[in-house]
PDB file of N, CA and C in Angstrom:
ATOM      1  N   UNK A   1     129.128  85.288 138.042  1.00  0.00           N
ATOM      2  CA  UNK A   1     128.697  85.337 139.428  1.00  0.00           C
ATOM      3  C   UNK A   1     129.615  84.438 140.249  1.00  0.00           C
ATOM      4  N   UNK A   2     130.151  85.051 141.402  1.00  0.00           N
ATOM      5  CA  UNK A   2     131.444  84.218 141.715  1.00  0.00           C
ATOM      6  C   UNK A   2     130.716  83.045 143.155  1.00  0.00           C
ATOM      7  N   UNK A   3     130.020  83.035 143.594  1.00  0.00           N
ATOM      8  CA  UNK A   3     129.006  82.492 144.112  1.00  0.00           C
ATOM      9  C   UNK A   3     127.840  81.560 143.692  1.00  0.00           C
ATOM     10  N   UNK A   4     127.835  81.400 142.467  1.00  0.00           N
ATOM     11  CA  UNK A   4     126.968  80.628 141.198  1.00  0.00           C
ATOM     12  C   UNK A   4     127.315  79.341 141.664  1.00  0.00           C
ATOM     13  N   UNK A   5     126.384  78.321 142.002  1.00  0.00           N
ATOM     14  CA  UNK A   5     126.587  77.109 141.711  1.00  0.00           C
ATOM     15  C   UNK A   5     127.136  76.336 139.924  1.00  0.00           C
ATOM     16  N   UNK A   6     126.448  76.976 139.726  1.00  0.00           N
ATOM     17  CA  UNK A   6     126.272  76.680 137.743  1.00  0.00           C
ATOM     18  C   UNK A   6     127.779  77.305 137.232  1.00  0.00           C
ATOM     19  N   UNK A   7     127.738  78.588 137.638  1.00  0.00           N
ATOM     20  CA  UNK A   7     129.142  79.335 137.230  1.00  0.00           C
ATOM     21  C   UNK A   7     130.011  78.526 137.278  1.00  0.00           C
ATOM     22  N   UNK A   8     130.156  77.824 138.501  1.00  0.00           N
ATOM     23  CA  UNK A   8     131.443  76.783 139.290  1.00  0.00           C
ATOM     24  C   UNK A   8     131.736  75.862 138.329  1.00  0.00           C
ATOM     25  N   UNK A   9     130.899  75.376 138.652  1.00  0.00           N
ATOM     26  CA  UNK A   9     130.608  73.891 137.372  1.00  0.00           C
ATOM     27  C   UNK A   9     131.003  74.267 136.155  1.00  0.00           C
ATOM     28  N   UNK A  10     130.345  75.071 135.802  1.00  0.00           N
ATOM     29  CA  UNK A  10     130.847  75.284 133.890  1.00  0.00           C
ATOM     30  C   UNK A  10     132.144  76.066 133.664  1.00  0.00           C
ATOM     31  N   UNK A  11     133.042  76.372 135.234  1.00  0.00           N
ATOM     32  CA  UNK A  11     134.251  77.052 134.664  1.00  0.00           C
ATOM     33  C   UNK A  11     135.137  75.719 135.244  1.00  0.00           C
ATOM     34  N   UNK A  12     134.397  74.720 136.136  1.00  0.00           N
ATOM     35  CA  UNK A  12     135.074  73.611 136.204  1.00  0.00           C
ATOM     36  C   UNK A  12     135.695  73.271 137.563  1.00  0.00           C
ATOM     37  N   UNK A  13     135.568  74.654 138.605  1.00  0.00           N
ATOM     38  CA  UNK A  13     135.712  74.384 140.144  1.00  0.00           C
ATOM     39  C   UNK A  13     135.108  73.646 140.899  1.00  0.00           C
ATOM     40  N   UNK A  14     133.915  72.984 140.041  1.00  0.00           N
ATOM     41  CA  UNK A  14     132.996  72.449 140.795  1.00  0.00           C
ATOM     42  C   UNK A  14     133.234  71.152 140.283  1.00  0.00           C
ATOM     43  N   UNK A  15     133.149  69.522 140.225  1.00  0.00           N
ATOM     44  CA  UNK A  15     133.300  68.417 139.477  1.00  0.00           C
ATOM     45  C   UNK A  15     131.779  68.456 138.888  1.00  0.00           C
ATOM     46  N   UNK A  16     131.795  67.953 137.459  1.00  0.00           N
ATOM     47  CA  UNK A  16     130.368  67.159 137.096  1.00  0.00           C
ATOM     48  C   UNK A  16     130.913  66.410 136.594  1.00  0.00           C
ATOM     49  N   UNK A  17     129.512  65.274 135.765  1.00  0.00           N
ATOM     50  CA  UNK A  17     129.624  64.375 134.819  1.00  0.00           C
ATOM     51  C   UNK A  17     129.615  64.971 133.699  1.00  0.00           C
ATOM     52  N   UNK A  18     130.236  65.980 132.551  1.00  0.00           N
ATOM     53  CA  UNK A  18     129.703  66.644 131.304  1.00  0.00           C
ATOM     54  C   UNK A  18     129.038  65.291 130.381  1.00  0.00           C
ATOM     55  N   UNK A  19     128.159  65.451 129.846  1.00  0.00           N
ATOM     56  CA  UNK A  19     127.477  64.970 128.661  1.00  0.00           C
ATOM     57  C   UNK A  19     127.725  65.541 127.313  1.00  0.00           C
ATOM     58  N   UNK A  20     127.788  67.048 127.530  1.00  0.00           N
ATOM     59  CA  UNK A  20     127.376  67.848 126.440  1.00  0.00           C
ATOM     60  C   UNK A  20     127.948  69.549 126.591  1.00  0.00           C
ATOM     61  N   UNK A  21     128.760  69.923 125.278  1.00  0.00           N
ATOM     62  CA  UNK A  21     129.591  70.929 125.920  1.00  0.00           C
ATOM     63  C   UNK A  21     129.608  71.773 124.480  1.00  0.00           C
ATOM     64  N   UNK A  22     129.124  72.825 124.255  1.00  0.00           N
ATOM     65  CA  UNK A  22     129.457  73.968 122.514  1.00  0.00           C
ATOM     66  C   UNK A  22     129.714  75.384 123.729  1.00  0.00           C
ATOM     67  N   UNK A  23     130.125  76.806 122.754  1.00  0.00           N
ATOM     68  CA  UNK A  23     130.808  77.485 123.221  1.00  0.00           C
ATOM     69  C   UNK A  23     129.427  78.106 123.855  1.00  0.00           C
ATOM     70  N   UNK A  24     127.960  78.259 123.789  1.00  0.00           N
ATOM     71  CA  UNK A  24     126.978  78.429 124.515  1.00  0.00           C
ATOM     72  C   UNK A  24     126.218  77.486 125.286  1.00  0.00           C
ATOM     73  N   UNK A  25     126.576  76.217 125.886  1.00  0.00           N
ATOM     74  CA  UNK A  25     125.559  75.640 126.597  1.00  0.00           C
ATOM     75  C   UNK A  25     126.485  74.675 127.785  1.00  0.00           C
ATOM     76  N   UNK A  26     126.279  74.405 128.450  1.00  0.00           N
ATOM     77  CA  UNK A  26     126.538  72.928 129.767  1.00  0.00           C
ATOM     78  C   UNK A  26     125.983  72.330 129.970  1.00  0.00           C
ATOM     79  N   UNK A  27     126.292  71.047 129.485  1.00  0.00           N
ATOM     80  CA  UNK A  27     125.253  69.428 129.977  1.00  0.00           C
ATOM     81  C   UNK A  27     126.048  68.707 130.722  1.00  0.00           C
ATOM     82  N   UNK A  28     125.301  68.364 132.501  1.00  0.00           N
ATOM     83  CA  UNK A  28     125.968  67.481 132.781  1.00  0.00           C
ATOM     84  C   UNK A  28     124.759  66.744 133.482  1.00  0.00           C
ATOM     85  N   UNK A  29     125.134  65.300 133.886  1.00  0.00           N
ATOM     86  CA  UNK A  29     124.190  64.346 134.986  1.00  0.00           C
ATOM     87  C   UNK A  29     123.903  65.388 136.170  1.00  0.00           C
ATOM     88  N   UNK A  30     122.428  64.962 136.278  1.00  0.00           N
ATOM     89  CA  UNK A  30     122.125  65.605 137.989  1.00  0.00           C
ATOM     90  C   UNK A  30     122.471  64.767 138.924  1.00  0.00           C
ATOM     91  N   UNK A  31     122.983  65.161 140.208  1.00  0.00           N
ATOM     92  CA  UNK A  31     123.598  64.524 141.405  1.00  0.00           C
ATOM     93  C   UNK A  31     122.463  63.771 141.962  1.00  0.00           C
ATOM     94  N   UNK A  32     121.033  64.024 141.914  1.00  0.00           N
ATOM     95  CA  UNK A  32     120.048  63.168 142.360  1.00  0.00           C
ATOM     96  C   UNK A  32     119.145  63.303 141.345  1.00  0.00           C
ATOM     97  N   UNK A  33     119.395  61.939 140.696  1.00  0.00           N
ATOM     98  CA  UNK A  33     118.561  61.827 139.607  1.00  0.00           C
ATOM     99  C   UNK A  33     117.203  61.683 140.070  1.00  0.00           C
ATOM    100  N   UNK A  34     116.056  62.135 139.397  1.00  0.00           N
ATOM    101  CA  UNK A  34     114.590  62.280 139.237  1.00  0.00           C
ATOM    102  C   UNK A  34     114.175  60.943 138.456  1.00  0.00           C
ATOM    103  N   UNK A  35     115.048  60.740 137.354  1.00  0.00           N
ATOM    104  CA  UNK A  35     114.622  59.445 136.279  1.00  0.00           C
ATOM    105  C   UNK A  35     115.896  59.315 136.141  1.00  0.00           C
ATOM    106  N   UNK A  36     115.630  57.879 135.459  1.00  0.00           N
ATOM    107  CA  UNK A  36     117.116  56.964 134.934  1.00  0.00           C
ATOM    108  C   UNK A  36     118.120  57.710 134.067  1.00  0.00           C
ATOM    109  N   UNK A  37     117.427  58.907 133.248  1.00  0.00           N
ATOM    110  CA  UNK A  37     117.896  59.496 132.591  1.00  0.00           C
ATOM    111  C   UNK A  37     118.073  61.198 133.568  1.00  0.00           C
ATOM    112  N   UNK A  38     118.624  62.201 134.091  1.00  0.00           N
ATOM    113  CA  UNK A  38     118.567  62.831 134.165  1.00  0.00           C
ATOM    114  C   UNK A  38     119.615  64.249 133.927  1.00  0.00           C
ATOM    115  N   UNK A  39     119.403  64.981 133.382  1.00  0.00           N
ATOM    116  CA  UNK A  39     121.099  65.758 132.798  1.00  0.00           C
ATOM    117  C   UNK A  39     120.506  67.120 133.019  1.00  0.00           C
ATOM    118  N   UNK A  40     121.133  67.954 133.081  1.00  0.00           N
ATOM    119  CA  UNK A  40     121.174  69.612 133.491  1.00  0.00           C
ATOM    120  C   UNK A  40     121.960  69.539 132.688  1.00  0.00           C
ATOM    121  N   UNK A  41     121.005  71.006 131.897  1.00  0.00           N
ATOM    122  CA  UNK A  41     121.336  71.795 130.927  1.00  0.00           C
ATOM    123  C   UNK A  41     121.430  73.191 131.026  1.00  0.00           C
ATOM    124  N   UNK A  42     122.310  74.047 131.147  1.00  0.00           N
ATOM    125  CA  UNK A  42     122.960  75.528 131.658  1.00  0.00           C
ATOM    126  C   UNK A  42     122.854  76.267 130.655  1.00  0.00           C
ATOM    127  N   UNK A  43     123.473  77.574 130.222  1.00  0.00           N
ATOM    128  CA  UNK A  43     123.796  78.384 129.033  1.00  0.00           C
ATOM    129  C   UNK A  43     125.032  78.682 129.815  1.00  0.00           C
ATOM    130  N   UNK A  44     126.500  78.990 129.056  1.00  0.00           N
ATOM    131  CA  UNK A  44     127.508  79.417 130.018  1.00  0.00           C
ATOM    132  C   UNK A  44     127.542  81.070 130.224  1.00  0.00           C
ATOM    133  N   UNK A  45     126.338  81.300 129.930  1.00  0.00           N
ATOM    134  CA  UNK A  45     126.262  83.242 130.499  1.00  0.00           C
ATOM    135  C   UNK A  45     125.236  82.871 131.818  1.00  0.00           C
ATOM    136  N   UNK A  46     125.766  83.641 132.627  1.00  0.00           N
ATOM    137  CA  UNK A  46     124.469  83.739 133.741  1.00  0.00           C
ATOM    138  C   UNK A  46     123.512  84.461 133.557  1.00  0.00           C
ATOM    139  N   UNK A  47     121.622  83.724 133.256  1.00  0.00           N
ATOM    140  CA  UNK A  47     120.908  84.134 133.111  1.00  0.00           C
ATOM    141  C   UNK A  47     119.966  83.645 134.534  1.00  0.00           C
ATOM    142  N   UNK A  48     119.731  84.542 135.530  1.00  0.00           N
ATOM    143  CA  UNK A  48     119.355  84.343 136.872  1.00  0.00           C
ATOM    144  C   UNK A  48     118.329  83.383 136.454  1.00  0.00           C
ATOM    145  N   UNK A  49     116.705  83.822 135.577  1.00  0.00           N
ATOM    146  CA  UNK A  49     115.601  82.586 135.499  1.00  0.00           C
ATOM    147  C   UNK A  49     115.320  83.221 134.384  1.00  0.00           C
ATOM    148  N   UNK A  50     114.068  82.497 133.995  1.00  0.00           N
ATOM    149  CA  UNK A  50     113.344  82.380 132.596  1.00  0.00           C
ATOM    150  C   UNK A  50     113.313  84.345 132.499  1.00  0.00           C
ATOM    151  N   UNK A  51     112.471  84.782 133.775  1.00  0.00           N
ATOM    152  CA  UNK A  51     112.038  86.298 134.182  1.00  0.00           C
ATOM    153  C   UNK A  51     113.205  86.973 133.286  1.00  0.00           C
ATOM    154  N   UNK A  52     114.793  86.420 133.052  1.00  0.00           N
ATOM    155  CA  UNK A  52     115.761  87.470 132.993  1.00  0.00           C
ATOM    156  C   UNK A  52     116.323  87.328 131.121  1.00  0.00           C
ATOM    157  N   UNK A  53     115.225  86.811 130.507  1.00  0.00           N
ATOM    158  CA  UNK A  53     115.172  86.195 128.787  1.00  0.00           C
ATOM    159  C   UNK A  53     115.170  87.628 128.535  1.00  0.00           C
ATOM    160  N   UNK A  54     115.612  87.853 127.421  1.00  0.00           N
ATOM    161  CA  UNK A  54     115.683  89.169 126.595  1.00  0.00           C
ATOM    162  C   UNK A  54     116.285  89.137 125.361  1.00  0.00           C
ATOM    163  N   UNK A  55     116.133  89.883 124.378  1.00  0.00           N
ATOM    164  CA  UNK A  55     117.136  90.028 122.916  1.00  0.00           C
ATOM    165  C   UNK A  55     118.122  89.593 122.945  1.00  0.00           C
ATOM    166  N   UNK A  56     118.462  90.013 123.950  1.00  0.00           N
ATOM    167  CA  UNK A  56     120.263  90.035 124.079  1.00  0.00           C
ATOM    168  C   UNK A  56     120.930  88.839 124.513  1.00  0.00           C
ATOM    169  N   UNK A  57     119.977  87.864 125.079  1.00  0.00           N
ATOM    170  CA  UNK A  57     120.517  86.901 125.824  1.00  0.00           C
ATOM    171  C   UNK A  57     119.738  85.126 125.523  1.00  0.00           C
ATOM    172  N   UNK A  58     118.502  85.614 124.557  1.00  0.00           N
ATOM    173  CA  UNK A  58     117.723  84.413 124.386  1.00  0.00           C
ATOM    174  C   UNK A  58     118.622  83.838 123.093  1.00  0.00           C
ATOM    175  N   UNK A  59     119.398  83.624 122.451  1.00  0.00           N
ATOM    176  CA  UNK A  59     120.580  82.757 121.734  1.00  0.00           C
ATOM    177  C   UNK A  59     120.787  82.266 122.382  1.00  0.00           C
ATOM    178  N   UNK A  60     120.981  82.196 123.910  1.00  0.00           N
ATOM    179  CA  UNK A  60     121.574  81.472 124.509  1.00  0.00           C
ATOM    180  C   UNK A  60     120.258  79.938 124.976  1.00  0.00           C
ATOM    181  N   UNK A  61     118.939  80.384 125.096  1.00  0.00           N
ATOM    182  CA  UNK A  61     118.379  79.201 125.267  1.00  0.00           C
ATOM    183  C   UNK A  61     117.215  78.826 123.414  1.00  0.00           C
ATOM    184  N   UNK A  62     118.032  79.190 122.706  1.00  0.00           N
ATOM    185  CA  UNK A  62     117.656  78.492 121.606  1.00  0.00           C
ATOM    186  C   UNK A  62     118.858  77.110 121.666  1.00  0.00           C
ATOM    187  N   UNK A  63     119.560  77.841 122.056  1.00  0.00           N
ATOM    188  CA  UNK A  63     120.844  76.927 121.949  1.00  0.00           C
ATOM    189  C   UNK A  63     120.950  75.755 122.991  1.00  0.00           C
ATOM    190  N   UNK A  64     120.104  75.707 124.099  1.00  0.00           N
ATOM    191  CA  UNK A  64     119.273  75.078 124.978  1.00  0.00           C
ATOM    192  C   UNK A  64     118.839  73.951 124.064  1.00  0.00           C
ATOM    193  N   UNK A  65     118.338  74.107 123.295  1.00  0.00           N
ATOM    194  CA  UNK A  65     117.047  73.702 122.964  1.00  0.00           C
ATOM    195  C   UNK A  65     117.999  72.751 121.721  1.00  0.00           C
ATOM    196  N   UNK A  66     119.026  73.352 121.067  1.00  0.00           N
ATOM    197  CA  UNK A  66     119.401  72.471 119.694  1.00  0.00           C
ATOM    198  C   UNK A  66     120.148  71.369 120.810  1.00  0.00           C
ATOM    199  N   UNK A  67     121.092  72.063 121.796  1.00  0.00           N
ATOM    200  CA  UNK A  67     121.520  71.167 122.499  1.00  0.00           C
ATOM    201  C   UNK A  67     120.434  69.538 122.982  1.00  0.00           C
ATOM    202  N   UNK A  68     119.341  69.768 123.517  1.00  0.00           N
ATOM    203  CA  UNK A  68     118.472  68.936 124.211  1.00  0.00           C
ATOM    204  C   UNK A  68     118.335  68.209 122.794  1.00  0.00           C
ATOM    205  N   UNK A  69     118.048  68.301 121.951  1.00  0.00           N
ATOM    206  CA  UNK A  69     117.739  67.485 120.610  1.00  0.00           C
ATOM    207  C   UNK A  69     119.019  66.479 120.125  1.00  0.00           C
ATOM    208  N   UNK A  70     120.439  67.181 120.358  1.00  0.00           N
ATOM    209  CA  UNK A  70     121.568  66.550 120.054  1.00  0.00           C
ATOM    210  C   UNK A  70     121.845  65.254 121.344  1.00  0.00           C
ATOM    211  N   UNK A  71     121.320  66.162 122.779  1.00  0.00           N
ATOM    212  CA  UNK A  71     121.499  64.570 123.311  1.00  0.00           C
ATOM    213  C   UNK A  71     120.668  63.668 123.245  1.00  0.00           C
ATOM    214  N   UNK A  72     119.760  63.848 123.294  1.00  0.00           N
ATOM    215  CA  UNK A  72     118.519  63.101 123.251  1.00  0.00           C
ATOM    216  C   UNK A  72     118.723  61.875 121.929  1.00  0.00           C
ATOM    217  N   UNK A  73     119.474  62.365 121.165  1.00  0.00           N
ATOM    218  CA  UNK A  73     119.811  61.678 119.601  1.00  0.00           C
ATOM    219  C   UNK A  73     120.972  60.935 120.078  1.00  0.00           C
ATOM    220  N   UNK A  74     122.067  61.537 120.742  1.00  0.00           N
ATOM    221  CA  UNK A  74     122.973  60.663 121.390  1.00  0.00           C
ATOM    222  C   UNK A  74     122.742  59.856 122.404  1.00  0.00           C
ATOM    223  N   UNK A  75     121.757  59.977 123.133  1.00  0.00           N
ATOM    224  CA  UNK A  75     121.676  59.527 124.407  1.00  0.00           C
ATOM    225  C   UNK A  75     120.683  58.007 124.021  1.00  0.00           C
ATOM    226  N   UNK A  76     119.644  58.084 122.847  1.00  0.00           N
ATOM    227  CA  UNK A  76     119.010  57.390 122.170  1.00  0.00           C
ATOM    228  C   UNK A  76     117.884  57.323 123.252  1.00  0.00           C
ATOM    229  N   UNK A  77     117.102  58.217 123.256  1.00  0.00           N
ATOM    230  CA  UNK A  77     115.986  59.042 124.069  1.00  0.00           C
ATOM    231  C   UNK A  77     114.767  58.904 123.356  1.00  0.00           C
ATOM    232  N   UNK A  78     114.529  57.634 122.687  1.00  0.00           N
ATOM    233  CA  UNK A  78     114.011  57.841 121.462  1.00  0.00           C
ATOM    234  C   UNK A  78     111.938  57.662 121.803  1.00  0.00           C
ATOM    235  N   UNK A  79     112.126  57.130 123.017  1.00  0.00           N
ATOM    236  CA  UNK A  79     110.957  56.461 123.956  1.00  0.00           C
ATOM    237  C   UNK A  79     110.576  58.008 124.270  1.00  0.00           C
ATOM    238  N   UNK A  80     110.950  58.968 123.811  1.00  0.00           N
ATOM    239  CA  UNK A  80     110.519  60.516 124.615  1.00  0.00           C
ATOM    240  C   UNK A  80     111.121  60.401 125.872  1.00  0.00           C
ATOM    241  N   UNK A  81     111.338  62.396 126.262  1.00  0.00           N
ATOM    242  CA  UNK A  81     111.758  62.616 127.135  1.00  0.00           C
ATOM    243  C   UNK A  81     110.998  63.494 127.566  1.00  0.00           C
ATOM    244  N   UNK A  82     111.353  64.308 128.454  1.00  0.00           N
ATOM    245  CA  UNK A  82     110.776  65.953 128.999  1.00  0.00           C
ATOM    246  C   UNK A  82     111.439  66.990 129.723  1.00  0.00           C
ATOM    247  N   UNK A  83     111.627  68.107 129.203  1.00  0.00           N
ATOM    248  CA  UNK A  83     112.086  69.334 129.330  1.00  0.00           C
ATOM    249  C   UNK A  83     111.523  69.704 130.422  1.00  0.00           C
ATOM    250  N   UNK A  84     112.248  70.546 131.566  1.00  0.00           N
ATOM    251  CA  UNK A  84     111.758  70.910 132.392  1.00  0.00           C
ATOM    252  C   UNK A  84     112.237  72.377 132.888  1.00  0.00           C
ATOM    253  N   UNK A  85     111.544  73.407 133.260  1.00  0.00           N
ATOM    254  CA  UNK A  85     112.618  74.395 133.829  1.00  0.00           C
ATOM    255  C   UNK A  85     111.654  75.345 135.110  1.00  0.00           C
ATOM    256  N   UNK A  86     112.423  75.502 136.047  1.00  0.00           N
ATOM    257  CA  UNK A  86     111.497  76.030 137.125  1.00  0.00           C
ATOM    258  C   UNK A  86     112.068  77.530 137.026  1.00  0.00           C
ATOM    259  N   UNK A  87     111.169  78.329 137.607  1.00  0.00           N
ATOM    260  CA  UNK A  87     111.260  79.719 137.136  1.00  0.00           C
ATOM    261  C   UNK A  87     110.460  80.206 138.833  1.00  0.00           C
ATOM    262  N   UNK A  88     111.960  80.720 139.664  1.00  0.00           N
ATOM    263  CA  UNK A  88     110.977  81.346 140.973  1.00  0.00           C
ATOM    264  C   UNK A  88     111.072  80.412 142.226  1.00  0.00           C
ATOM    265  N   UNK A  89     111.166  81.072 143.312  1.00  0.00           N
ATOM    266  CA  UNK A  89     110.825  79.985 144.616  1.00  0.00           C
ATOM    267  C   UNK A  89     109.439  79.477 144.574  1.00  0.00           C
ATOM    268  N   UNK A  90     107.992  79.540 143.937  1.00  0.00           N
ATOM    269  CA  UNK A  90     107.372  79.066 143.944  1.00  0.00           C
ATOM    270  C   UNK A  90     107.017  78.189 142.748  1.00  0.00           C
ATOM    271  N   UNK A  91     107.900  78.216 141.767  1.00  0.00           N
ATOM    272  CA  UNK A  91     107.877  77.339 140.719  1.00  0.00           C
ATOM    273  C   UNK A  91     109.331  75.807 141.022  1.00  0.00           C
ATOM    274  N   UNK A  92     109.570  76.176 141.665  1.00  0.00           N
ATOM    275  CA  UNK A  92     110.761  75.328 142.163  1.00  0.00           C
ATOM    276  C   UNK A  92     112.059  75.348 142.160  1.00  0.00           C
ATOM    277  N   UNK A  93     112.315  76.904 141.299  1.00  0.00           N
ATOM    278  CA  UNK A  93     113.794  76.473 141.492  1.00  0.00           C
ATOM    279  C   UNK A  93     114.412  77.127 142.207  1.00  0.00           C
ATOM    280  N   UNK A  94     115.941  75.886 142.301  1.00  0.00           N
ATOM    281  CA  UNK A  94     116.666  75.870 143.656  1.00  0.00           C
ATOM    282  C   UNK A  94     117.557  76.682 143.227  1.00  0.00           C
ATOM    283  N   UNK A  95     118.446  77.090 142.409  1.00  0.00           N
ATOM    284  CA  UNK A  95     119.465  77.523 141.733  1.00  0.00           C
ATOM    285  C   UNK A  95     119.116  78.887 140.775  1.00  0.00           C
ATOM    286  N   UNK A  96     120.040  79.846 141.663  1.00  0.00           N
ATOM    287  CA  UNK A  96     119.445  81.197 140.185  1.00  0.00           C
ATOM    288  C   UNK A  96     120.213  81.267 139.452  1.00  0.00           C
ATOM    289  N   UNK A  97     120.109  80.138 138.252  1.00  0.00           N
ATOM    290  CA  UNK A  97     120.865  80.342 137.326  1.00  0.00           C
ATOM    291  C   UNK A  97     119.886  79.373 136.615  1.00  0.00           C
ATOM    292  N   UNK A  98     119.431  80.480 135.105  1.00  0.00           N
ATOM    293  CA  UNK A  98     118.516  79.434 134.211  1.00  0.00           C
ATOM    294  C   UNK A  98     119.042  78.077 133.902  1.00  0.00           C
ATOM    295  N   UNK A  99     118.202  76.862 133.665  1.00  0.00           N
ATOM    296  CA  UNK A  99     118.598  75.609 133.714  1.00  0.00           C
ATOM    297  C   UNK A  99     117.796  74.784 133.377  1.00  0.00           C
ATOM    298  N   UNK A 100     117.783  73.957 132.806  1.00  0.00           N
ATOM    299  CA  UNK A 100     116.553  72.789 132.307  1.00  0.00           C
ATOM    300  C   UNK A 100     116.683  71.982 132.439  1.00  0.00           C
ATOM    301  N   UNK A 101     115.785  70.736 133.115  1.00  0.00           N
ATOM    302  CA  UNK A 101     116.123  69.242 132.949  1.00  0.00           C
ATOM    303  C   UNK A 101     115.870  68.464 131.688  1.00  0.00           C
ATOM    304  N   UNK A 102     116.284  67.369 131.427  1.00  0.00           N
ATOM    305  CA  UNK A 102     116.026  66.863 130.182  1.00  0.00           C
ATOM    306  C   UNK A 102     116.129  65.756 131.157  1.00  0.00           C
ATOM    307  N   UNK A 103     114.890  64.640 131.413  1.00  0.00           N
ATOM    308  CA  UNK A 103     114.447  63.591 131.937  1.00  0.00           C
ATOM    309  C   UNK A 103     113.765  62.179 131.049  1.00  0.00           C
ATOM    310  N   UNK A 104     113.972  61.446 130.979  1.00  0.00           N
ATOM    311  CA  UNK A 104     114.003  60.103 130.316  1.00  0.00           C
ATOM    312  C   UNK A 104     113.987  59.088 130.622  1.00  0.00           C
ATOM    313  N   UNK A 105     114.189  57.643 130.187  1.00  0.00           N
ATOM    314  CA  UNK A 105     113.911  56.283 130.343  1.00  0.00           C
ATOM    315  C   UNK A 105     112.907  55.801 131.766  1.00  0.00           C
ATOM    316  N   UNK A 106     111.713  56.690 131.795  1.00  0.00           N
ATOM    317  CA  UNK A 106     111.042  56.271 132.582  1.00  0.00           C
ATOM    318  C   UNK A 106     109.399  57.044 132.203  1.00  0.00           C
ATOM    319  N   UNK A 107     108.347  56.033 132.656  1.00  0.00           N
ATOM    320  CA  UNK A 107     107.087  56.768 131.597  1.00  0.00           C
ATOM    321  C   UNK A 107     106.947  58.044 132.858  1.00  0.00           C
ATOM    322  N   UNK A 108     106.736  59.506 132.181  1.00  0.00           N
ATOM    323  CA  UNK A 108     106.738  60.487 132.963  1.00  0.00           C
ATOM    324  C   UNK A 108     105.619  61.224 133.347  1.00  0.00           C
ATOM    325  N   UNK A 109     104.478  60.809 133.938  1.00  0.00           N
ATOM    326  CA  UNK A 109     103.342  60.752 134.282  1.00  0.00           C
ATOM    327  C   UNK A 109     102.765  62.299 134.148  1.00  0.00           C
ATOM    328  N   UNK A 110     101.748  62.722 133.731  1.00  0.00           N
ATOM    329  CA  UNK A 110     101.015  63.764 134.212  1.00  0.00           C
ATOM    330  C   UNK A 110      99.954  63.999 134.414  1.00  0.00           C
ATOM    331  N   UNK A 111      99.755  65.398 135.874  1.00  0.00           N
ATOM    332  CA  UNK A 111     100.574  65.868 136.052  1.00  0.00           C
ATOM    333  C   UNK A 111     101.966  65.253 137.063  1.00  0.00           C
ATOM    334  N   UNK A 112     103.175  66.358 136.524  1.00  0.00           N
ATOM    335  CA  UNK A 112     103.933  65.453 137.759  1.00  0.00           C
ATOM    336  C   UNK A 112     103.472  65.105 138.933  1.00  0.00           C
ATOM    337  N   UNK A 113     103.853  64.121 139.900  1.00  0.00           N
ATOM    338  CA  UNK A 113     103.711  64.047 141.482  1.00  0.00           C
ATOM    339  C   UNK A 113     104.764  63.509 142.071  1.00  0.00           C
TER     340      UNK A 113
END
């Protein structure tokens, strides 16, 4: 998607902080962190939201998921963290491109507020 915020970033037109990089996923710092810890996590295929998961394309957020475990182990996340992913203008997200937060070093109350 040549218009993708996420696209940009993970082909590298865009600057981030990378954290975390295999031939299916993008980890980098969020620009306004939520917690002390905060990192965006991508798949490098464009999957618009959760709505657009299928056979063909959910490898890509298993791989989500081994990723979030590898930083979390690097990052020494060990106090727990929390996964986050908004799905929809009324679920919150800003960006159509699937994406997850992985949030940390701060106690993370629920529900959020």
């Amino acid at each position: 998607m040549n218009d993708c915020l996420f696209c940009k970033i993970i082909k590298g037109d865009i600057p981030s902080t990378k954290i975390y990089e295999n031939e299916y996923v993008y980890a980098f710092l969020d620009i306004e962190p939520q917690a002390p810890f905060h990192a965006i996590i991508v798949p490098k295929t464009h999957i618009s939201s959760a709505d657009e998961i299928n056979a063909q394309n959910s490898i890509y957020i298993a791989k989500i998921f081994e990723a979030v475990a590898e930083i979390a182990k690097a990052e020494s996340l060990s106090d727990g963290y929390r996964v986050v992913n908004n799905c929809g203008k009324d679920g919150g997200q800003t960006v159509g491109h699937i994406h997850f937060h992985l949030l940390a070093r701060r106690n993370l109350a629920w529900p959020p507020g």
